[in-house]
C-alpha atoms as a PDB file:
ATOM      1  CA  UNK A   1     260.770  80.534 104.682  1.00  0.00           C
ATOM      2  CA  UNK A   2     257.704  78.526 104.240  1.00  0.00           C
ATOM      3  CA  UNK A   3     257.946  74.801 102.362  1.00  0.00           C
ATOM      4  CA  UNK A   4     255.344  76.672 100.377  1.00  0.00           C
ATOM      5  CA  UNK A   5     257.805  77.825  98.258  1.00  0.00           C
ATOM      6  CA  UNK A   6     261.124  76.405  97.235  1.00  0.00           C
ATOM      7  CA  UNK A   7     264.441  78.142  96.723  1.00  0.00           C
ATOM      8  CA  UNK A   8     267.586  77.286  94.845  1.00  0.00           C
ATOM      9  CA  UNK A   9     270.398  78.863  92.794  1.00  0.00           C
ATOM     10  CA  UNK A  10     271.643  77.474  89.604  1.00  0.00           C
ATOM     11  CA  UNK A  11     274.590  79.186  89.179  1.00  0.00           C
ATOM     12  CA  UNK A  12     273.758  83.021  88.526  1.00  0.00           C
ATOM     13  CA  UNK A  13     270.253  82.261  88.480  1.00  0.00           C
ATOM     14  CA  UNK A  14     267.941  81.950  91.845  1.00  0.00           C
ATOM     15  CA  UNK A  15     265.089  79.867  90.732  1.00  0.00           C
ATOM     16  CA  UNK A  16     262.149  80.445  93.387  1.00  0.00           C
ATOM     17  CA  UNK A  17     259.262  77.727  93.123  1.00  0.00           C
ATOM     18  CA  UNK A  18     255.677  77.897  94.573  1.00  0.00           C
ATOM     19  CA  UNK A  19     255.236  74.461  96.166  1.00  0.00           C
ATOM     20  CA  UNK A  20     251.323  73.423  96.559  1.00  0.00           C
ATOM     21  CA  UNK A  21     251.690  70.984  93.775  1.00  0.00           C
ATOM     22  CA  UNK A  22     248.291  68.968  95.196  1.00  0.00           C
ATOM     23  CA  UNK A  23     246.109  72.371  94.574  1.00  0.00           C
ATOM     24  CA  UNK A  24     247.997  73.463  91.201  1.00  0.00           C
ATOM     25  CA  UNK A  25     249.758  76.224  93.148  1.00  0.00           C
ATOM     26  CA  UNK A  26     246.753  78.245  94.784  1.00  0.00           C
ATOM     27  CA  UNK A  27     247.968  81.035  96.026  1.00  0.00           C
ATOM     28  CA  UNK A  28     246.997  81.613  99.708  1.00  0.00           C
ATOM     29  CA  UNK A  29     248.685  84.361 102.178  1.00  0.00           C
ATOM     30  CA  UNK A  30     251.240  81.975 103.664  1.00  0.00           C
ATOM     31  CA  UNK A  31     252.519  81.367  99.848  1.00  0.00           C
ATOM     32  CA  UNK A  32     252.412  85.083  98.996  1.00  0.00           C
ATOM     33  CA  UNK A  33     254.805  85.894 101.694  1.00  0.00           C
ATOM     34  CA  UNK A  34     256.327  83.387 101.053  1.00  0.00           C
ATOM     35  CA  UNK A  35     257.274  84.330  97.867  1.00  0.00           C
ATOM     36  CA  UNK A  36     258.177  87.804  98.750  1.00  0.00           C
ATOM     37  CA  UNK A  37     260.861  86.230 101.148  1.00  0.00           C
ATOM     38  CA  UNK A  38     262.238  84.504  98.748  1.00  0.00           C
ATOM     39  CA  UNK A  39     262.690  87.350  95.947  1.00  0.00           C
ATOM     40  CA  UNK A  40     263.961  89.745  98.780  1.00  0.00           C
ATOM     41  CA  UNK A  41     266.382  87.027  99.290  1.00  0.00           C
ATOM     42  CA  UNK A  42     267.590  87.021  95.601  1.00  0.00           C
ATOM     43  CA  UNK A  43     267.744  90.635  95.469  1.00  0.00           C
ATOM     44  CA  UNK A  44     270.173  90.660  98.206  1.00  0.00           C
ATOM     45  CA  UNK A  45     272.456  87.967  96.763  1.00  0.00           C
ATOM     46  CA  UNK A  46     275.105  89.773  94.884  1.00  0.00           C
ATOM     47  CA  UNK A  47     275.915  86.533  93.283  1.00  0.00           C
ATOM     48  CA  UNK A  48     272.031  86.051  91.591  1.00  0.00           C
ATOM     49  CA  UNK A  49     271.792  87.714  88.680  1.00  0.00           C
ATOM     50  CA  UNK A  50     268.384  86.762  87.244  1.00  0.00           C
ATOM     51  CA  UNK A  51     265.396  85.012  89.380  1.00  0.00           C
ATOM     52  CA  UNK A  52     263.051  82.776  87.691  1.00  0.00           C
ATOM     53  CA  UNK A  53     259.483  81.977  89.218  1.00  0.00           C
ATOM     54  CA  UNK A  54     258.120  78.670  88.407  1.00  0.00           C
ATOM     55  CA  UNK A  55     255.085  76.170  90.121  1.00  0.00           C
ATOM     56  CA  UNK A  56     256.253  72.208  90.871  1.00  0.00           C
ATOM     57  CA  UNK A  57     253.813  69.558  89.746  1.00  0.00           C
ATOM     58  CA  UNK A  58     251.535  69.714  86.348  1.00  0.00           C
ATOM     59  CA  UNK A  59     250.987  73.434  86.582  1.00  0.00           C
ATOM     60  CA  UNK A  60     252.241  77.121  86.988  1.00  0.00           C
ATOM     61  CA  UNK A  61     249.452  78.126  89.321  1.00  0.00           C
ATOM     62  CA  UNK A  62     245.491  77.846  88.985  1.00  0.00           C
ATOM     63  CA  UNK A  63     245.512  81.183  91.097  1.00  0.00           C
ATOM     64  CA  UNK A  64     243.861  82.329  94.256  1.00  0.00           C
ATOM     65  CA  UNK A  65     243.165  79.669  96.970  1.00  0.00           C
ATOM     66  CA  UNK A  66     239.298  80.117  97.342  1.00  0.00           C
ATOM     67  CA  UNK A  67     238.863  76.845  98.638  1.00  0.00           C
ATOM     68  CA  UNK A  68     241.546  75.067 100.391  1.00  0.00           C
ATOM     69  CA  UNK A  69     241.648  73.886 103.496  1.00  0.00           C
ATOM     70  CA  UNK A  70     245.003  76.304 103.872  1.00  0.00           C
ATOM     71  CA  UNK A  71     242.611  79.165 102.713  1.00  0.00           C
ATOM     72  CA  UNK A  72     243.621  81.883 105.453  1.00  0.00           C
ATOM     73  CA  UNK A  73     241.889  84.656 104.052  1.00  0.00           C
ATOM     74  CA  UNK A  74     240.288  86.257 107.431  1.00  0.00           C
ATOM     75  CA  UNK A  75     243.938  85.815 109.251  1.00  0.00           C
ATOM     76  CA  UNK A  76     246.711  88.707 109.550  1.00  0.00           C
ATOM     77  CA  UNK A  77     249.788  88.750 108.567  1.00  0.00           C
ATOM     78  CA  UNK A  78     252.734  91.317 108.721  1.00  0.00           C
ATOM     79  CA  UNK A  79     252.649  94.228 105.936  1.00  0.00           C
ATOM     80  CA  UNK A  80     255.277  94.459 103.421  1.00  0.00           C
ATOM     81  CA  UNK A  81     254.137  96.093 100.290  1.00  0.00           C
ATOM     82  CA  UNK A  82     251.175  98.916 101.320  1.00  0.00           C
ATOM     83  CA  UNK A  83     251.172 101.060 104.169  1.00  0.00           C
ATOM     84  CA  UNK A  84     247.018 100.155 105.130  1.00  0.00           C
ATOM     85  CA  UNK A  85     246.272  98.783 108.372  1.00  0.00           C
ATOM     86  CA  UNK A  86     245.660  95.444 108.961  1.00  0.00           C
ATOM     87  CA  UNK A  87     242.657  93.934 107.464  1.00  0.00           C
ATOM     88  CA  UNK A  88     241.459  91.475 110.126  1.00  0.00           C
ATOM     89  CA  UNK A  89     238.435  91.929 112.012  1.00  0.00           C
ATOM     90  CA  UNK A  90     237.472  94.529 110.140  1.00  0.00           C
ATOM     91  CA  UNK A  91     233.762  95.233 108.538  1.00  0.00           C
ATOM     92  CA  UNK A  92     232.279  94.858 105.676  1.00  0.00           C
ATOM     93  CA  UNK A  93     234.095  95.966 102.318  1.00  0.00           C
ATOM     94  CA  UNK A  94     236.701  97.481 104.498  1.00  0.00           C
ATOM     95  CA  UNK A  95     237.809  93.729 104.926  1.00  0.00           C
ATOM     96  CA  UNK A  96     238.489  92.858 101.715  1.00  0.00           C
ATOM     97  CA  UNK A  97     239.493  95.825 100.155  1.00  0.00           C
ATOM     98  CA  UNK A  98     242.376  95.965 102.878  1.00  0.00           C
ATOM     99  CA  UNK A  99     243.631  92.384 101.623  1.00  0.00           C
ATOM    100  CA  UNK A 100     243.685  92.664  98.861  1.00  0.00           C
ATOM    101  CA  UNK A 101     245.251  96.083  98.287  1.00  0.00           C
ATOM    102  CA  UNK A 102     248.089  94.889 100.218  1.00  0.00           C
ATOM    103  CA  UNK A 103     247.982  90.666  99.223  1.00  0.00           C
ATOM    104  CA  UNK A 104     247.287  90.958  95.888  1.00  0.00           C
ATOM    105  CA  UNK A 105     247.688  94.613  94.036  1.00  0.00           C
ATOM    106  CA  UNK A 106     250.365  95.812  96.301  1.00  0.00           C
ATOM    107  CA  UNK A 107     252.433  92.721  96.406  1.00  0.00           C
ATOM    108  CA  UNK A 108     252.055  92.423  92.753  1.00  0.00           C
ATOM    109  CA  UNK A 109     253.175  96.042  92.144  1.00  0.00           C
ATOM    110  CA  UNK A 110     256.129  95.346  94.406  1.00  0.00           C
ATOM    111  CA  UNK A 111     257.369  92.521  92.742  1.00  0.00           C
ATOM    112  CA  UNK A 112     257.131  93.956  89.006  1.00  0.00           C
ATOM    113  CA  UNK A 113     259.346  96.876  90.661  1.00  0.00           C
ATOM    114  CA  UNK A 114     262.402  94.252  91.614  1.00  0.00           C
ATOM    115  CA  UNK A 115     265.461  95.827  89.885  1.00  0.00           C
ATOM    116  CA  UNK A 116     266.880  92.128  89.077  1.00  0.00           C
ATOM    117  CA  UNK A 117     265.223  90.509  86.161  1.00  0.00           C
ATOM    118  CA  UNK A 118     262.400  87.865  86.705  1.00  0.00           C
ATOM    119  CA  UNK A 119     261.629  85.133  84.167  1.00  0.00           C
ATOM    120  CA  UNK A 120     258.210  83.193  84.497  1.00  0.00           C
ATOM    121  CA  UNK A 121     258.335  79.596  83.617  1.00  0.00           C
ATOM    122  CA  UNK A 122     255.064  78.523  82.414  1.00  0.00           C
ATOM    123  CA  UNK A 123     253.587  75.015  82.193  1.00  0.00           C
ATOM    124  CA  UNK A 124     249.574  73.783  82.305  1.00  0.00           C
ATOM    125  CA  UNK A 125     247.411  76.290  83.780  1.00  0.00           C
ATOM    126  CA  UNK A 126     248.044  79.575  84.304  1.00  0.00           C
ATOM    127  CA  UNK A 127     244.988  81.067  85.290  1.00  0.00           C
ATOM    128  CA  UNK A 128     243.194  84.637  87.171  1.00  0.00           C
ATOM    129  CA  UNK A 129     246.123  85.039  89.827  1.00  0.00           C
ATOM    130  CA  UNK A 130     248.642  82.965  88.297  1.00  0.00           C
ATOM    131  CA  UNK A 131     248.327  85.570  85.473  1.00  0.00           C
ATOM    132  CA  UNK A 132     248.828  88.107  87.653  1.00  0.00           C
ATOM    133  CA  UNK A 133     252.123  86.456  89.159  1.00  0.00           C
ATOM    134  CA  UNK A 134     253.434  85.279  84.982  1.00  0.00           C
ATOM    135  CA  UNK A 135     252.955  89.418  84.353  1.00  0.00           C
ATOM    136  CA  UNK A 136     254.757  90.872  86.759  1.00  0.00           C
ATOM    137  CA  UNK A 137     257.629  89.284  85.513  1.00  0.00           C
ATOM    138  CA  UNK A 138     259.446  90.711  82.743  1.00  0.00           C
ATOM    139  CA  UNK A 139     259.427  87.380  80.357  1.00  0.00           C
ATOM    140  CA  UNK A 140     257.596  84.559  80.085  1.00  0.00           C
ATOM    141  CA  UNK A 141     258.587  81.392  78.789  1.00  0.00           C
ATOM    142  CA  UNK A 142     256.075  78.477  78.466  1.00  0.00           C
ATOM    143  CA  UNK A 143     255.771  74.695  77.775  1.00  0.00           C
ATOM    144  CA  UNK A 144     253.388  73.900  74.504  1.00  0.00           C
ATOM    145  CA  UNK A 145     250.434  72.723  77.121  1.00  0.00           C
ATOM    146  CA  UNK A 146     250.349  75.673  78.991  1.00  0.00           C
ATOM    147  CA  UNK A 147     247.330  77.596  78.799  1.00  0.00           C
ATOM    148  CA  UNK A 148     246.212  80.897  80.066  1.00  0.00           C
ATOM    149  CA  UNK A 149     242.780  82.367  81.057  1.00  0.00           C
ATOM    150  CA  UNK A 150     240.853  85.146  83.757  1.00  0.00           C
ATOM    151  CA  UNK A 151     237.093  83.580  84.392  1.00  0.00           C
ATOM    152  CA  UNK A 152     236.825  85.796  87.142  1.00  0.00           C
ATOM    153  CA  UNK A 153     233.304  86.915  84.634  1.00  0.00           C
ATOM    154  CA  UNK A 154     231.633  84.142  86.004  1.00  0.00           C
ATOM    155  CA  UNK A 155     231.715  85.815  89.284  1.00  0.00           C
ATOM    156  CA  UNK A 156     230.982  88.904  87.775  1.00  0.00           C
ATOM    157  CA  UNK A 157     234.070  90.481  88.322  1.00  0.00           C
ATOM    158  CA  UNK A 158     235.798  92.491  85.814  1.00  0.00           C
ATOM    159  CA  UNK A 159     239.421  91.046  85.603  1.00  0.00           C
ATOM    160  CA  UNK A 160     241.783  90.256  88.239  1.00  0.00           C
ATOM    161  CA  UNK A 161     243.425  92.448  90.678  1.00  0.00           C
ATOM    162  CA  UNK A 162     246.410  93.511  88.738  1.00  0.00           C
ATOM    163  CA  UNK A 163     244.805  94.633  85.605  1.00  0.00           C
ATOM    164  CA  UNK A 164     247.127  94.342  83.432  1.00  0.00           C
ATOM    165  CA  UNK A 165     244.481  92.955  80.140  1.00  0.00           C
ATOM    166  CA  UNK A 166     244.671  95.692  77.654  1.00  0.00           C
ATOM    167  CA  UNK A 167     248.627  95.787  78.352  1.00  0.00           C
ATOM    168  CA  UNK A 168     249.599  92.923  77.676  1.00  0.00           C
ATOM    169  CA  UNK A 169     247.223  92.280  74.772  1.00  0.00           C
ATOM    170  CA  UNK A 170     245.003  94.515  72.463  1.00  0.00           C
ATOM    171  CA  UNK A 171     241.956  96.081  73.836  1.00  0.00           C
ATOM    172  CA  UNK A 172     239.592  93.828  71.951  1.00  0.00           C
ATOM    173  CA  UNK A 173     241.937  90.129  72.368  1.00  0.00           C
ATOM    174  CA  UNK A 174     241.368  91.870  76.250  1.00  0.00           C
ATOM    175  CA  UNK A 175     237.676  92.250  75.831  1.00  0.00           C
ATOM    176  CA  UNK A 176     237.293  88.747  74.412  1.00  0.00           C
ATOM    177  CA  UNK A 177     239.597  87.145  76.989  1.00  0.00           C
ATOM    178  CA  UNK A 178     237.346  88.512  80.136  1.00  0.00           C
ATOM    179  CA  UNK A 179     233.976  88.350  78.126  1.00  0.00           C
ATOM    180  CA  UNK A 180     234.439  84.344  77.375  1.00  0.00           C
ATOM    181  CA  UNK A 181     236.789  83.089  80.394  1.00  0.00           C
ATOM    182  CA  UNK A 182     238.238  80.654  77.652  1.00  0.00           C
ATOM    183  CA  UNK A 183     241.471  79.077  77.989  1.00  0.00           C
ATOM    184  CA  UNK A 184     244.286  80.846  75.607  1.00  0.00           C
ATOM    185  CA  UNK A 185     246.713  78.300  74.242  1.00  0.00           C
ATOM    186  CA  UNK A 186     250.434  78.961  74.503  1.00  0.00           C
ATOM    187  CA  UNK A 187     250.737  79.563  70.739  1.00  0.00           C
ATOM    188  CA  UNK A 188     248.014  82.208  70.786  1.00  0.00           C
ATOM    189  CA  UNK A 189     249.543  83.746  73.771  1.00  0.00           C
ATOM    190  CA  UNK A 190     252.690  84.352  71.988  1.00  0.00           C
ATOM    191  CA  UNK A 191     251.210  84.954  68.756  1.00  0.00           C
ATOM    192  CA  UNK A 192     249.648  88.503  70.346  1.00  0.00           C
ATOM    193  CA  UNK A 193     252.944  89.007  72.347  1.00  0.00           C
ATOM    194  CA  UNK A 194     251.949  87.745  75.731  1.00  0.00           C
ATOM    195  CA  UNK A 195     254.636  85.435  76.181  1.00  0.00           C
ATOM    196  CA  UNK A 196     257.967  85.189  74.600  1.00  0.00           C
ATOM    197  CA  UNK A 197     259.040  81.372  73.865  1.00  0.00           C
ATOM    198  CA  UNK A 198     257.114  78.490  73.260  1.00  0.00           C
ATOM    199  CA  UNK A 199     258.710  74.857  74.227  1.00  0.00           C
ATOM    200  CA  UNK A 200     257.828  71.369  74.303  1.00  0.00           C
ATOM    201  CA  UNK A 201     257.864  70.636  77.720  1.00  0.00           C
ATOM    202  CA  UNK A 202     260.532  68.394  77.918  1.00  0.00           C
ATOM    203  CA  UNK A 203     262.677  71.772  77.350  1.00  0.00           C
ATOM    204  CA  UNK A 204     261.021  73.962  79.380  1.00  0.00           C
ATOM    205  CA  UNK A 205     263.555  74.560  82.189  1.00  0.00           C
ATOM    206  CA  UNK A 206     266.452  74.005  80.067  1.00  0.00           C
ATOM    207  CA  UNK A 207     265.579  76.795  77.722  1.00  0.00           C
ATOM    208  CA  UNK A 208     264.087  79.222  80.615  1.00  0.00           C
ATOM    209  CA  UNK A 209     267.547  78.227  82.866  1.00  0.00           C
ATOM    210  CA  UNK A 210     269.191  78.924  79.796  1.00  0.00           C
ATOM    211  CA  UNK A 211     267.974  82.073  78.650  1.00  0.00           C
ATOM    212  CA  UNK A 212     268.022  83.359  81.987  1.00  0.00           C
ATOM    213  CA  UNK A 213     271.860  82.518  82.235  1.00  0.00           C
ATOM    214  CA  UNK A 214     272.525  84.721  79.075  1.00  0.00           C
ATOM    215  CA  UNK A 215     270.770  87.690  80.450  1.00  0.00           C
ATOM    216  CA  UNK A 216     272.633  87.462  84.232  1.00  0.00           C
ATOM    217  CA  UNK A 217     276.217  87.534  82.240  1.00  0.00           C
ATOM    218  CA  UNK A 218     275.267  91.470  81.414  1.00  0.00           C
ATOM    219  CA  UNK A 219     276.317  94.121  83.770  1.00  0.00           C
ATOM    220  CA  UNK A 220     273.780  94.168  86.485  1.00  0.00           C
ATOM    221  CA  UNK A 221     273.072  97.916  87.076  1.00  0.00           C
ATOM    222  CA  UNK A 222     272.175  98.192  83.157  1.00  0.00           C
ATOM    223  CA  UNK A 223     269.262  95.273  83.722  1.00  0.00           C
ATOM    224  CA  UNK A 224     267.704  97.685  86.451  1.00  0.00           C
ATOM    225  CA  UNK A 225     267.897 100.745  84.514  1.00  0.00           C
ATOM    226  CA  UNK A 226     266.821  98.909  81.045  1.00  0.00           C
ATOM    227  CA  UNK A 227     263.534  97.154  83.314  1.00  0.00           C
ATOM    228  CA  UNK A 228     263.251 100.763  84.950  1.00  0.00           C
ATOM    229  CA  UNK A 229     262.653 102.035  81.464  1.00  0.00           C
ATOM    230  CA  UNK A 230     260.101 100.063  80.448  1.00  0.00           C
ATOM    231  CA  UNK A 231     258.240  99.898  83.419  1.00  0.00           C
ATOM    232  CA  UNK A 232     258.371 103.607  83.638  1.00  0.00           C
ATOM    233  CA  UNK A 233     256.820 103.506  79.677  1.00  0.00           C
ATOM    234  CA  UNK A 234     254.142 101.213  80.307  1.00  0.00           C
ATOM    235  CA  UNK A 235     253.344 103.642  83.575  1.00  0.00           C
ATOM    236  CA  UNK A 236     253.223 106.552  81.313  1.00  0.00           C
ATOM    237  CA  UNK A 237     250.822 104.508  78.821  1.00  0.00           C
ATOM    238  CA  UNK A 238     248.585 104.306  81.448  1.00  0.00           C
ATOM    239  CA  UNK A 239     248.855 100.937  83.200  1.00  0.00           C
ATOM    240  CA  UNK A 240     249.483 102.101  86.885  1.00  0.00           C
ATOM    241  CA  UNK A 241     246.208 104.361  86.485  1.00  0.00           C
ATOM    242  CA  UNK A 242     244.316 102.086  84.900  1.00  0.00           C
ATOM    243  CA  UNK A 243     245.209  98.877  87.399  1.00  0.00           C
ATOM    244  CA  UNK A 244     244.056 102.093  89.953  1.00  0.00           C
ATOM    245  CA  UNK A 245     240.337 102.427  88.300  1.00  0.00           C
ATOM    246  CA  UNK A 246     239.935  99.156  87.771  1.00  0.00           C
ATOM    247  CA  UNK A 247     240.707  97.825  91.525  1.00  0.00           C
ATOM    248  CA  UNK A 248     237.670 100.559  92.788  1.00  0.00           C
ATOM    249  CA  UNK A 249     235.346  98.486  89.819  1.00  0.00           C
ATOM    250  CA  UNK A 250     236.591  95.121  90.830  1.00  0.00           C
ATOM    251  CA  UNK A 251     235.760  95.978  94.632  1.00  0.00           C
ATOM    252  CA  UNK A 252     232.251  97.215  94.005  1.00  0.00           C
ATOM    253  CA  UNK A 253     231.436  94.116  92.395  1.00  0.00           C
ATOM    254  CA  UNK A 254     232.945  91.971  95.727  1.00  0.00           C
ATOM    255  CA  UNK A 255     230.364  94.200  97.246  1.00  0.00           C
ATOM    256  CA  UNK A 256     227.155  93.312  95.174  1.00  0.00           C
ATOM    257  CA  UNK A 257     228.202  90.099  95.152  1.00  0.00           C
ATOM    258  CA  UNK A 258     227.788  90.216  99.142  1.00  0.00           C
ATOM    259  CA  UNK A 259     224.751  92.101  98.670  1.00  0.00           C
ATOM    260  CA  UNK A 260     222.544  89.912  96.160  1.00  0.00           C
ATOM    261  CA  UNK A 261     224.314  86.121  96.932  1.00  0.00           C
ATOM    262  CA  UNK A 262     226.196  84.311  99.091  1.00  0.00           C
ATOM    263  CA  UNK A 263     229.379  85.636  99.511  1.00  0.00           C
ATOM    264  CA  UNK A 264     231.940  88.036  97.575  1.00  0.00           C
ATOM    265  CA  UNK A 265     232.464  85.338  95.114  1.00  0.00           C
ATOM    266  CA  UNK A 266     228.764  84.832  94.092  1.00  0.00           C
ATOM    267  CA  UNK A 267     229.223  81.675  95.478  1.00  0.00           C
ATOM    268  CA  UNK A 268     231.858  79.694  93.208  1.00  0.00           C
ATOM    269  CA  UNK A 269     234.369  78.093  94.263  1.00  0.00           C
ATOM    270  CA  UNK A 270     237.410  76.252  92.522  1.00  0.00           C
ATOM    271  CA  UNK A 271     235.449  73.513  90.827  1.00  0.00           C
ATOM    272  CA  UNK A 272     232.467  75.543  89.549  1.00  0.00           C
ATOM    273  CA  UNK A 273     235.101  78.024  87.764  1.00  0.00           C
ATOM    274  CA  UNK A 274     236.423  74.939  86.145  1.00  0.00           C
ATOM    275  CA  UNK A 275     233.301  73.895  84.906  1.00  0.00           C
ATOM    276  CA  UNK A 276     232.202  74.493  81.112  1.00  0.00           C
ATOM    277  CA  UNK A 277     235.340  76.428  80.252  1.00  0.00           C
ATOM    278  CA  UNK A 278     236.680  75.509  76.977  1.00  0.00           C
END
């Protein structure tokens, strides 16, 4: 397993940590995997009952790496979630589309499917694919400075990858949240239902260690079937179609991005989707 990401038990509880503390916890291929390792590893442990996903240093994760020096986004790796063939070398949209199908939608899909339960343990930013990691997990606790947001608008892109907006919030709080790219505070986040807990951070792994250590003492086969449910609701609502429609209209903006600038990202990069954001 890569240093990348950290793992540990706490008793019933395998707490799996993405380790890039320097770049806020970018997310670039070798993490992803990374991660995957170490959930298939806590699936597998009879003794782990619940996994919670956290992010060392000052925040959760600030999302995709576009612009580290680890950014490895024209390399291949070994396919674990999609059954595509291997992006690299490829052409034009084919390229990306590829990747992220199987980095980013697929693995995503993959890991809300994990039969254990996952908690997400939230502090500073949160942000475009760190959202996508915090909802694929099936509660989210966060520290009183964590904030949440999707700018992906400035590149003209309509939401991240796993669309999960209108879910997880209302359809206009959704609207809003892409239209502005504005940070959302951890109160307002659980004020709509986004998260579950607030916490100073001081308590922030206590109470997430904590509350995950109630939920592993119930029988373990009732967890999966009880997440099963509600996964299998929120399918029937719509969300797997709509993540589905929304992937095709997040790809053909990559493409006129390509076409009329730069480069699929209309040329930002980490700092310019910092700038001016409330």
């Amino acid at each position: 397993m890569s240093e990348t990401v950290l793992y540990e038990t706490r008793g019933p509880v395998a707490v799996v940590t993405m380790n890039r503390p320097a770049v806020r916890n970018a997310q670039n291929a070798v993490m992803t995997f990374a991660l995957d390792a170490a959930f298939t590893r806590a699936l597998q442990d009879d003794a782990v009952g619940v996994i919670v996903l956290a992010g060392s240093g000052d925040h959760f994760s600030a999302g995709h790496d576009i612009g580290t020096p680890e950014r490895d986004i024209h390399k291949s790796f070994a396919r674990v979630s999609t059954m595509w063939w291997e992006h690299e070398g490829k052409p034009g949209a084919e390229n990306l589309f590829v990747r992220e199908q199987e980095l980013y939608l697929g693995m995503c899909r993959r890991w809300r499917e994990m039969p254990k339960p996952v908690v997400a343990m939230v502090q500073g930013a949160c942000v475009a694919g760190g959202l996508m990691l915090a909802w694929t997990c099936d509660l989210i606790i966060a520290s009183d400075d964590a904030f949440f947001a999707d700018p992906v608008m400035k590149m003209g892109i309509p939401g991240v990858e796993y669309f999960a907006h209108p879910y997880v919030m209302s359809p206009r709080q959704a609207k809003e949240f892409l239209f502005l790219g504005e940070r959302m505070p951890a109160a307002e986040a659980h004020r709509i239902g986004m998260i579950n807990r607030v916490v100073p951070r001081a308590s922030l792994e206590a109470e997430t260690l904590g509350v995950a250590t109630r939920i592993a003492a119930m029988p373990r086969f009732g967890l999966a079937l009880a997440k099963k449910a509600i996964n299998q609701a929120e399918d029937r609502m719509g969300l797997r179609d709509t993540m589905d429609a929304t992937f095709a209209l997040h790809h053909v903006a990559h493409a006129h991005n390509a076409m009329t600038s730069t480069d699929h990202l209309a040329g930002q990069d980490a700092k310019s989707m910092a700038k001016g954001l409330k």
